[in-house]
N, C-alpha and C. Protein backbone atom coordinates (compact mmCIF):
# COMPACT_ATOMS: atom_id res chain seq x y z
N UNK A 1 0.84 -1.17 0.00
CA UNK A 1 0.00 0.00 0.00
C UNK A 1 0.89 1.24 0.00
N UNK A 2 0.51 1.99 -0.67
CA UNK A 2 1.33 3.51 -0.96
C UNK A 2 1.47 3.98 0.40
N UNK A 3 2.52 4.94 0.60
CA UNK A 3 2.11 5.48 1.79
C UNK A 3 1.90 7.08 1.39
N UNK A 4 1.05 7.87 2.19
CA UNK A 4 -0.04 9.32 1.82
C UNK A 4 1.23 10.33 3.01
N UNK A 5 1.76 11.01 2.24
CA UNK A 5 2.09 12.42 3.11
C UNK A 5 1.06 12.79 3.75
N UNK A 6 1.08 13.26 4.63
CA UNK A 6 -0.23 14.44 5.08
C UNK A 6 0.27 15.86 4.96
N UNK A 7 -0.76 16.61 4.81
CA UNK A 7 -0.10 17.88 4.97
C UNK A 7 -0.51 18.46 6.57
N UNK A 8 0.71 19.22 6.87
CA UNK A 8 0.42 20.02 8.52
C UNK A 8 -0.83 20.83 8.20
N UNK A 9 -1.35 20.08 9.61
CA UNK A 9 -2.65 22.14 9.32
C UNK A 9 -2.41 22.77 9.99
N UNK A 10 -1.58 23.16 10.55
CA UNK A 10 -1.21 23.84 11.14
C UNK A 10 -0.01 24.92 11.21
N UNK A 11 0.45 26.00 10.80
CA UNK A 11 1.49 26.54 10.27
C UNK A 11 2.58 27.06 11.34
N UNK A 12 3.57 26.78 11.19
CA UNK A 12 4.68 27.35 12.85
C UNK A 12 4.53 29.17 12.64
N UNK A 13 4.42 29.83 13.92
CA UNK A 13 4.82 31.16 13.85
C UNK A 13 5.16 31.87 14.30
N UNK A 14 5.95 32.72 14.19
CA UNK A 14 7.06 33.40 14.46
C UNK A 14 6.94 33.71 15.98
N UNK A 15 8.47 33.51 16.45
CA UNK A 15 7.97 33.83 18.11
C UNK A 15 7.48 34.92 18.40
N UNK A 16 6.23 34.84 19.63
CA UNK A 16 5.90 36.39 19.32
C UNK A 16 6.67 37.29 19.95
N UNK A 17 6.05 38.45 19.75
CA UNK A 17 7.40 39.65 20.58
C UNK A 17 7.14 39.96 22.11
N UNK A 18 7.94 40.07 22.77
CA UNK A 18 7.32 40.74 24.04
C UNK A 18 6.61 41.25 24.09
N UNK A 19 5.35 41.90 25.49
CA UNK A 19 4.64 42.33 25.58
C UNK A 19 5.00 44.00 25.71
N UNK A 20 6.48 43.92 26.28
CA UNK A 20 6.75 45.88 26.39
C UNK A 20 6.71 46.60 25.22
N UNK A 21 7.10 45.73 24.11
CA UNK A 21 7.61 46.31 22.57
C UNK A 21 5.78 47.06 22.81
N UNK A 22 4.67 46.32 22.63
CA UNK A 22 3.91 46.82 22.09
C UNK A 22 3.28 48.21 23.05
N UNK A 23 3.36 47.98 24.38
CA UNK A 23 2.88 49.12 25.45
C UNK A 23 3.71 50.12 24.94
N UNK A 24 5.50 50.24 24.67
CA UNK A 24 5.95 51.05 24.21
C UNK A 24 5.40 51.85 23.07
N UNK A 25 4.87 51.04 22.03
CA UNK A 25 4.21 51.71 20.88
C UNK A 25 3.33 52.21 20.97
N UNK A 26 2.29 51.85 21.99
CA UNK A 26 1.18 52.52 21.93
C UNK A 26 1.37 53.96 22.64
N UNK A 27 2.11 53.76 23.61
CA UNK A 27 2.27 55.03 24.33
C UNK A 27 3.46 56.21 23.20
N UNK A 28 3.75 55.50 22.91
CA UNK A 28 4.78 56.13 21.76
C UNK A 28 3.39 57.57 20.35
N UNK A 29 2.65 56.92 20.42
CA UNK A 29 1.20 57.46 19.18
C UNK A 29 0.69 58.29 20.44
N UNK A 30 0.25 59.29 19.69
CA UNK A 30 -0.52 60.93 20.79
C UNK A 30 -1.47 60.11 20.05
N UNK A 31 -2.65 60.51 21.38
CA UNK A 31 -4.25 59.81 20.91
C UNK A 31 -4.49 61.34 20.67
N UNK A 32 -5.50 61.24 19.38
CA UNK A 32 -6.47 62.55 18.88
C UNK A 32 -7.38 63.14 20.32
N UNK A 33 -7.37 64.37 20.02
CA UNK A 33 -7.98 64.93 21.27
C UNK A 33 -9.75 64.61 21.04
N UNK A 34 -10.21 64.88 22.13
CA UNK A 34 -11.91 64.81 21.28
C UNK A 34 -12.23 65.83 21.20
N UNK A 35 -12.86 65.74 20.30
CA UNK A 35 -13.68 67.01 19.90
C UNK A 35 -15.05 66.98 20.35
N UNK A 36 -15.50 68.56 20.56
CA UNK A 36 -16.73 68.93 20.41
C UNK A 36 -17.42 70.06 19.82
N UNK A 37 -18.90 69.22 19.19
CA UNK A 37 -19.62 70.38 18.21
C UNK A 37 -20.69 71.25 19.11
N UNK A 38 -20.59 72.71 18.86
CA UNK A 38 -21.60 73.48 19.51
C UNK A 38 -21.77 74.42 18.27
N UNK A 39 -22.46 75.66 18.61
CA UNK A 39 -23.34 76.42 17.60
C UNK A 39 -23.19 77.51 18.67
N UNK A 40 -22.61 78.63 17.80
CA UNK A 40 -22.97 80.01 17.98
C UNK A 40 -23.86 81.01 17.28
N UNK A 41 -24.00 81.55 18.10
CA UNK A 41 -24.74 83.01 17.31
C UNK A 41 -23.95 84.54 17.45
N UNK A 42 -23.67 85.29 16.22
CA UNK A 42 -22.61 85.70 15.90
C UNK A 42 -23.60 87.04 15.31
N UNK A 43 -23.58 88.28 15.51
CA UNK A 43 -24.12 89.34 15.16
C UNK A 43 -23.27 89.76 13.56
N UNK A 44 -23.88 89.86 12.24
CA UNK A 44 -23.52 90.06 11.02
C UNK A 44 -22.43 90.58 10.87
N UNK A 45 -22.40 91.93 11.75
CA UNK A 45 -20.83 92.74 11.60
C UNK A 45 -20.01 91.72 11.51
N UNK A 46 -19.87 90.70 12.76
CA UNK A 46 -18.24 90.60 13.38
C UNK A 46 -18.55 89.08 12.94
N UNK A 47 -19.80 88.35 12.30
CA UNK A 47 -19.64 87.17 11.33
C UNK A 47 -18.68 87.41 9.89
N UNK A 48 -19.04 88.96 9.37
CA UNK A 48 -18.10 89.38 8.05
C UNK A 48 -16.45 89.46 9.02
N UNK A 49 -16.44 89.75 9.97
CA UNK A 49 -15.04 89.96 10.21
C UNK A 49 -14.25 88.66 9.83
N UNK A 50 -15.01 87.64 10.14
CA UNK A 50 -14.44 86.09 9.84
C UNK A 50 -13.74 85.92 8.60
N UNK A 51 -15.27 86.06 8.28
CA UNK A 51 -14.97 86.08 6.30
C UNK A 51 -13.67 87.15 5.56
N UNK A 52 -13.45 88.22 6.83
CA UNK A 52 -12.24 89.04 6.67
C UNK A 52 -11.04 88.78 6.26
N UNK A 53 -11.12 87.77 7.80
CA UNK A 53 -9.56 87.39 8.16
C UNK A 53 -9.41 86.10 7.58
N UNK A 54 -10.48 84.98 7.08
CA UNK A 54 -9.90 84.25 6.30
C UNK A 54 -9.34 84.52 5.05
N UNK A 55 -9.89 85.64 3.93
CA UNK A 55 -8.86 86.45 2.98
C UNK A 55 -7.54 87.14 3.32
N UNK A 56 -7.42 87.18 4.39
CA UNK A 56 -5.95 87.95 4.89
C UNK A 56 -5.22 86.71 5.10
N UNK A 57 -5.51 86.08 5.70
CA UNK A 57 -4.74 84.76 5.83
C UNK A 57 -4.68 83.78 4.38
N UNK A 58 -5.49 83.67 3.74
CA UNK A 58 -5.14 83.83 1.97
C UNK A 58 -4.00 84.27 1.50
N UNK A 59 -4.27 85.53 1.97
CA UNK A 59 -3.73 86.81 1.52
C UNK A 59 -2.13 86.67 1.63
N UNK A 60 -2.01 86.16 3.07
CA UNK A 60 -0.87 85.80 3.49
C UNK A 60 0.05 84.53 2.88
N UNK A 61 -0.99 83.29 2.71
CA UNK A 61 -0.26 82.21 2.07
C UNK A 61 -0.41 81.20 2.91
N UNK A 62 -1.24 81.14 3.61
CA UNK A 62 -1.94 80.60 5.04
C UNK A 62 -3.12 80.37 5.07
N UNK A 63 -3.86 79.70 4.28
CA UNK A 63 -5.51 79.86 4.13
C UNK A 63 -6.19 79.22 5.20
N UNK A 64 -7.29 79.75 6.25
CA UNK A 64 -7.60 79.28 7.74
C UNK A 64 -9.04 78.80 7.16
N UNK A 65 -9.66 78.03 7.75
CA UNK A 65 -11.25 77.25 8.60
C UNK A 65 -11.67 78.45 9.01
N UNK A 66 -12.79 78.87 9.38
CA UNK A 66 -13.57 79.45 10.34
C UNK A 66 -13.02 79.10 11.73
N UNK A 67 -13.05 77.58 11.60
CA UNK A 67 -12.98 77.12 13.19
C UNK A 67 -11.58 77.37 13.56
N UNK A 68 -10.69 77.27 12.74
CA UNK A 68 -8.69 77.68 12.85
C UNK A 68 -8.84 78.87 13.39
N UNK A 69 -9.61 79.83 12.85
CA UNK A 69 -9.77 81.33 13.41
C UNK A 69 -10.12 81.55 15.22
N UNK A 70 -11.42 80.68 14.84
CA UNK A 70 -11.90 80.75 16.70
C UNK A 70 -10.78 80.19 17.26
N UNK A 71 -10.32 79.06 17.13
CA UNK A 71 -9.28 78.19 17.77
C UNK A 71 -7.89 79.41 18.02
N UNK A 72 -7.99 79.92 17.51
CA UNK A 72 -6.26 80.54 17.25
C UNK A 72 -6.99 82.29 18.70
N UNK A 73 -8.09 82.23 17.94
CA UNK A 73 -9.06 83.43 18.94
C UNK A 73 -8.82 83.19 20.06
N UNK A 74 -9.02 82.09 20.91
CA UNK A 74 -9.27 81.32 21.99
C UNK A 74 -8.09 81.35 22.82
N UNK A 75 -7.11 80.95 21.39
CA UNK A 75 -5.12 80.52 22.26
C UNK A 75 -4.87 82.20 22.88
N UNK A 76 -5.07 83.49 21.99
CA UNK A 76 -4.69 84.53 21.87
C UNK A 76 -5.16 85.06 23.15
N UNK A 77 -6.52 84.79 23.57
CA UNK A 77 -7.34 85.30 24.58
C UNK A 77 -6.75 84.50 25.72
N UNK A 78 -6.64 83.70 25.43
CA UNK A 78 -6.14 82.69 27.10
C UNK A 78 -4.77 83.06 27.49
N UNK A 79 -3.90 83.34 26.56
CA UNK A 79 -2.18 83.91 26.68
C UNK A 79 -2.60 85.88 27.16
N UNK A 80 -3.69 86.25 27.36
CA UNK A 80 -3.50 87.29 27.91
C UNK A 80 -3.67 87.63 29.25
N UNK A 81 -2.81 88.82 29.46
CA UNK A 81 -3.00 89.42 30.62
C UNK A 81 -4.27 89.37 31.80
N UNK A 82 -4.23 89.38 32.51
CA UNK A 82 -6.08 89.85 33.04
C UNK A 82 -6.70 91.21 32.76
N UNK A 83 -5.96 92.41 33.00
CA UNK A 83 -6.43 93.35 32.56
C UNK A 83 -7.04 93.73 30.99
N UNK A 84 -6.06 92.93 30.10
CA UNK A 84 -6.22 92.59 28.38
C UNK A 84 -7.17 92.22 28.44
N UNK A 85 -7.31 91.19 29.00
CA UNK A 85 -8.59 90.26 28.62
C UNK A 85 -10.13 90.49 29.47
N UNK A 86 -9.93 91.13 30.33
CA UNK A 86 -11.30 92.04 30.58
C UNK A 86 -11.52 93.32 30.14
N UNK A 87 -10.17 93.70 29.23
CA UNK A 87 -10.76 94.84 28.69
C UNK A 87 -11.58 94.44 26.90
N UNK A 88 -10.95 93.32 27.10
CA UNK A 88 -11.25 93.02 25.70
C UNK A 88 -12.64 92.15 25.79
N UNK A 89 -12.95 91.74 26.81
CA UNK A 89 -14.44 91.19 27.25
C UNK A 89 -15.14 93.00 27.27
N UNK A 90 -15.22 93.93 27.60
CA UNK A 90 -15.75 94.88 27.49
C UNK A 90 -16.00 95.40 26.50
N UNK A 91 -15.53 95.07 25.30
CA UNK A 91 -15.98 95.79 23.98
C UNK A 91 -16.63 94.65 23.64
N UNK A 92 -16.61 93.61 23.65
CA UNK A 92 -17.46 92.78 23.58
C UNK A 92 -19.14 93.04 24.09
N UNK A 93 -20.49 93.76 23.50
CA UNK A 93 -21.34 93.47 24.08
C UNK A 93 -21.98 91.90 24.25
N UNK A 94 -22.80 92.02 25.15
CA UNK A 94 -23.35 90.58 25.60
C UNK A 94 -24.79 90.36 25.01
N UNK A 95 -25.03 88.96 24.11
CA UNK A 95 -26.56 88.76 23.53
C UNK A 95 -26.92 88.50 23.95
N UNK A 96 -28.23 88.27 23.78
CA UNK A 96 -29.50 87.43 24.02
C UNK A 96 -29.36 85.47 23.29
N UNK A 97 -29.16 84.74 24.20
CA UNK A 97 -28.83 83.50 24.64
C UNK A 97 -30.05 82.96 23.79
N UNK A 98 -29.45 81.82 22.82
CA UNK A 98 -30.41 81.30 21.97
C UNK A 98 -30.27 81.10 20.63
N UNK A 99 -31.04 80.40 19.78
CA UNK A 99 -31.62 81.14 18.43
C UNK A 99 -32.31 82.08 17.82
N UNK A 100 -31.66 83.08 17.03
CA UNK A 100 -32.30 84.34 16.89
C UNK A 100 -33.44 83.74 15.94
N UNK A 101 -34.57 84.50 16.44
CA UNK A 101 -36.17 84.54 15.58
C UNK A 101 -35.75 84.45 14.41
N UNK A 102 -36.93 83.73 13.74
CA UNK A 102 -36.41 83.84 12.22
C UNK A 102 -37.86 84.66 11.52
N UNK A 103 -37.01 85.43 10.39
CA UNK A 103 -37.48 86.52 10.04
C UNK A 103 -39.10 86.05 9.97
N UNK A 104 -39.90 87.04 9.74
CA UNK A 104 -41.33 86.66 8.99
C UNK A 104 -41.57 87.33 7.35
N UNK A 105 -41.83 86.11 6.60
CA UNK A 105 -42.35 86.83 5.35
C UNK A 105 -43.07 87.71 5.11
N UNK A 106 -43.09 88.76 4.22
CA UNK A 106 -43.78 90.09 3.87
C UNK A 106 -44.34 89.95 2.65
């Protein structure tokens, strides 16, 4: 009677690696920050100011997001002084909290 090879089912593999290699790697990768979505309400003037400074930053060779703008707004305001930054909360007037009415047809 012939005799039948078998084939392995089973395949050898590679030793695995330690367990530090991989804790190293992971801690090695910055995890993405989270984000969050909210909604403002923005009085027309100082909504065009947006639309301003993203052409200046064009302008520049630097083209910004809306949101790059607030974000960069935010860093600028937090790196200030206290006196800066309550004087600069003072030209700031304060709205009415909400969604503005929407118009009525005529």
């Amino acid at each position: 009677m012939p005799t039948v090879k078998s084939k392995p089912t089973a395949k050898t593999k590679p030793a695995a690696k330690p367990l530090e290699s991989k804790t190293v790697a992971k801690d090695a990768k910055t995890k993405k920050p989270k984000m969050v979505r909210d909604s403002f309400t923005f009085p027309k003037a100082e909504y065009a100011v947006l639309d301003a400074l993203k052409l200046r930053a064009a302008k520049l060779g630097s083209p910004a997001k809306k949101t790059e703008l607030l974000r960069a707004g935010v860093k600028a305001i937090a790196a200030m002084q206290d006196a800066a930054f309550l004087t600069a909360l003072k030209v700031v007037p304060s709205l009415k909290t909400g969604r503005p009415a929407k118009a009525k047809a005529s």
